[in-house]
Protein backbone atom coordinates (compact mmCIF):
# COMPACT_ATOMS: atom_id res chain seq x y z
CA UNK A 1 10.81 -15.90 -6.53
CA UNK A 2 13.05 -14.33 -9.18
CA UNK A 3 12.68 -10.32 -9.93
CA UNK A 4 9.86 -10.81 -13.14
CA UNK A 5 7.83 -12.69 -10.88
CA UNK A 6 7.73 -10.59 -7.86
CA UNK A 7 7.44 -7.47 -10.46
CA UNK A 8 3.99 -9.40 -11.59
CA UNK A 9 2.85 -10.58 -8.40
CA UNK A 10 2.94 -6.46 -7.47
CA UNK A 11 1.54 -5.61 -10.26
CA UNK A 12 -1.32 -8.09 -10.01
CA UNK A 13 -1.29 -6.72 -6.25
CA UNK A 14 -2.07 -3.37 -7.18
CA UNK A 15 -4.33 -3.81 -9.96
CA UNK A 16 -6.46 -5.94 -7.27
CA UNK A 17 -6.29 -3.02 -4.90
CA UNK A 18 -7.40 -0.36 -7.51
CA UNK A 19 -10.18 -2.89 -8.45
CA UNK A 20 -11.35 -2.87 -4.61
CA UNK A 21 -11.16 0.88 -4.29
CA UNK A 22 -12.64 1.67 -7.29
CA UNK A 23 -15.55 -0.75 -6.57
CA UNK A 24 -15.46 0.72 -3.46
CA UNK A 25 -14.90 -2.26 -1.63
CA UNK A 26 -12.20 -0.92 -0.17
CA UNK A 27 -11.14 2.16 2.56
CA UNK A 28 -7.84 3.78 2.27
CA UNK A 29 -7.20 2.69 5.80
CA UNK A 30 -7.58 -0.80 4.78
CA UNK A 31 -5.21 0.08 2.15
CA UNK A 32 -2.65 1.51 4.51
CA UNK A 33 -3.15 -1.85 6.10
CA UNK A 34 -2.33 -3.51 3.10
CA UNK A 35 0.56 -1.77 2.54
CA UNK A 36 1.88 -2.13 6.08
CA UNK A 37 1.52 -6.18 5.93
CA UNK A 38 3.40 -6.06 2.64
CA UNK A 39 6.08 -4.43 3.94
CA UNK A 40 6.37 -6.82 6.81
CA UNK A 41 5.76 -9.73 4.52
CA UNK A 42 9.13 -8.24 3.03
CA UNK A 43 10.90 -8.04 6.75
CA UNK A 44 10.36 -12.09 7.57
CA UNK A 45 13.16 -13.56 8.99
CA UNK A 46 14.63 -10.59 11.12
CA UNK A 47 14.35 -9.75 14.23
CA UNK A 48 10.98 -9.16 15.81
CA UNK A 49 12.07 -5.80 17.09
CA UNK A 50 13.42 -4.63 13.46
CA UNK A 51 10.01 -5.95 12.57
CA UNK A 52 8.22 -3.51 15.30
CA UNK A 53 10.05 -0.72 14.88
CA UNK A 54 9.42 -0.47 11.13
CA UNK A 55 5.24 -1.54 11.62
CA UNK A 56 5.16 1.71 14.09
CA UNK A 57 7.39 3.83 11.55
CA UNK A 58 5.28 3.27 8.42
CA UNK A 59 1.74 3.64 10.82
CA UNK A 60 3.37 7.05 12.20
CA UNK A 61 4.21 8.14 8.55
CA UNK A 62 0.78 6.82 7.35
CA UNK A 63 -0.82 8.43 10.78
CA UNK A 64 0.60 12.22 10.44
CA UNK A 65 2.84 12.54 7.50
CA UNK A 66 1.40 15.57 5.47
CA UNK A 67 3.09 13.90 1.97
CA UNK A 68 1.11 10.70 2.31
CA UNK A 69 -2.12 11.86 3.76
CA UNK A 70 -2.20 14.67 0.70
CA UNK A 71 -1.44 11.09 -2.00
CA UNK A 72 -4.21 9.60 0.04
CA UNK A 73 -6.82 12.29 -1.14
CA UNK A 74 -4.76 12.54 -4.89
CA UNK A 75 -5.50 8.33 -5.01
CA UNK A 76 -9.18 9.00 -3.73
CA UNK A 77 -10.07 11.40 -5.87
CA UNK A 78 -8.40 9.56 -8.86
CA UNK A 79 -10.20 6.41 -8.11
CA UNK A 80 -13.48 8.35 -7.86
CA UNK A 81 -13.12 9.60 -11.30
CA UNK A 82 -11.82 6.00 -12.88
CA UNK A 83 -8.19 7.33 -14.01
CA UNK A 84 -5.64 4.70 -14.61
CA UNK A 85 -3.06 5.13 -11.91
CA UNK A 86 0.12 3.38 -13.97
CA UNK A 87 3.04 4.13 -12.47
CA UNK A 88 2.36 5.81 -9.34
């Protein structure tokens, strides 16, 4: 897929996901999970253990990291209130 059409097929992506949270359809733990299977979607074709050590990286980070649990509650709290969320 060339650049434009991965840059849509995110985009579509994304506006699907705001769509589910904002309908509230969707958790932000199933959107961690989301964003986990992209990012292996992105590792196919190497190694299995690259593969496993970046799964348990991004669940630690999405697990304890202070940054991403405080844009959790920012992308909760802008969903609640219907705010476009454009370039975040």
């Amino acid at each position: 897929m060339d650049r434009i059409g991965a840059s849509d097929e995110r985009r579509r992506f994304a506006d699907q996901l705001r769509a589910e949270l904002r309908a509230g359809t969707l958790t932000l733990d199933e959107l961690d999970h989301h964003i986990v299977e992209h990012a292996m979607r992105l590792l196919e074709g190497q190694p299995p253990e690259l593969q496993d050590e970046v799964r348990a990286f991004v669940e630690s980070v999405f697990a304890t990291d202070p940054r991403w649990l405080r844009y959790r509650e920012r992308l909760r709290q802008t969903v609640i209130a219907g705010e476009v969320l454009d370039g975040e």
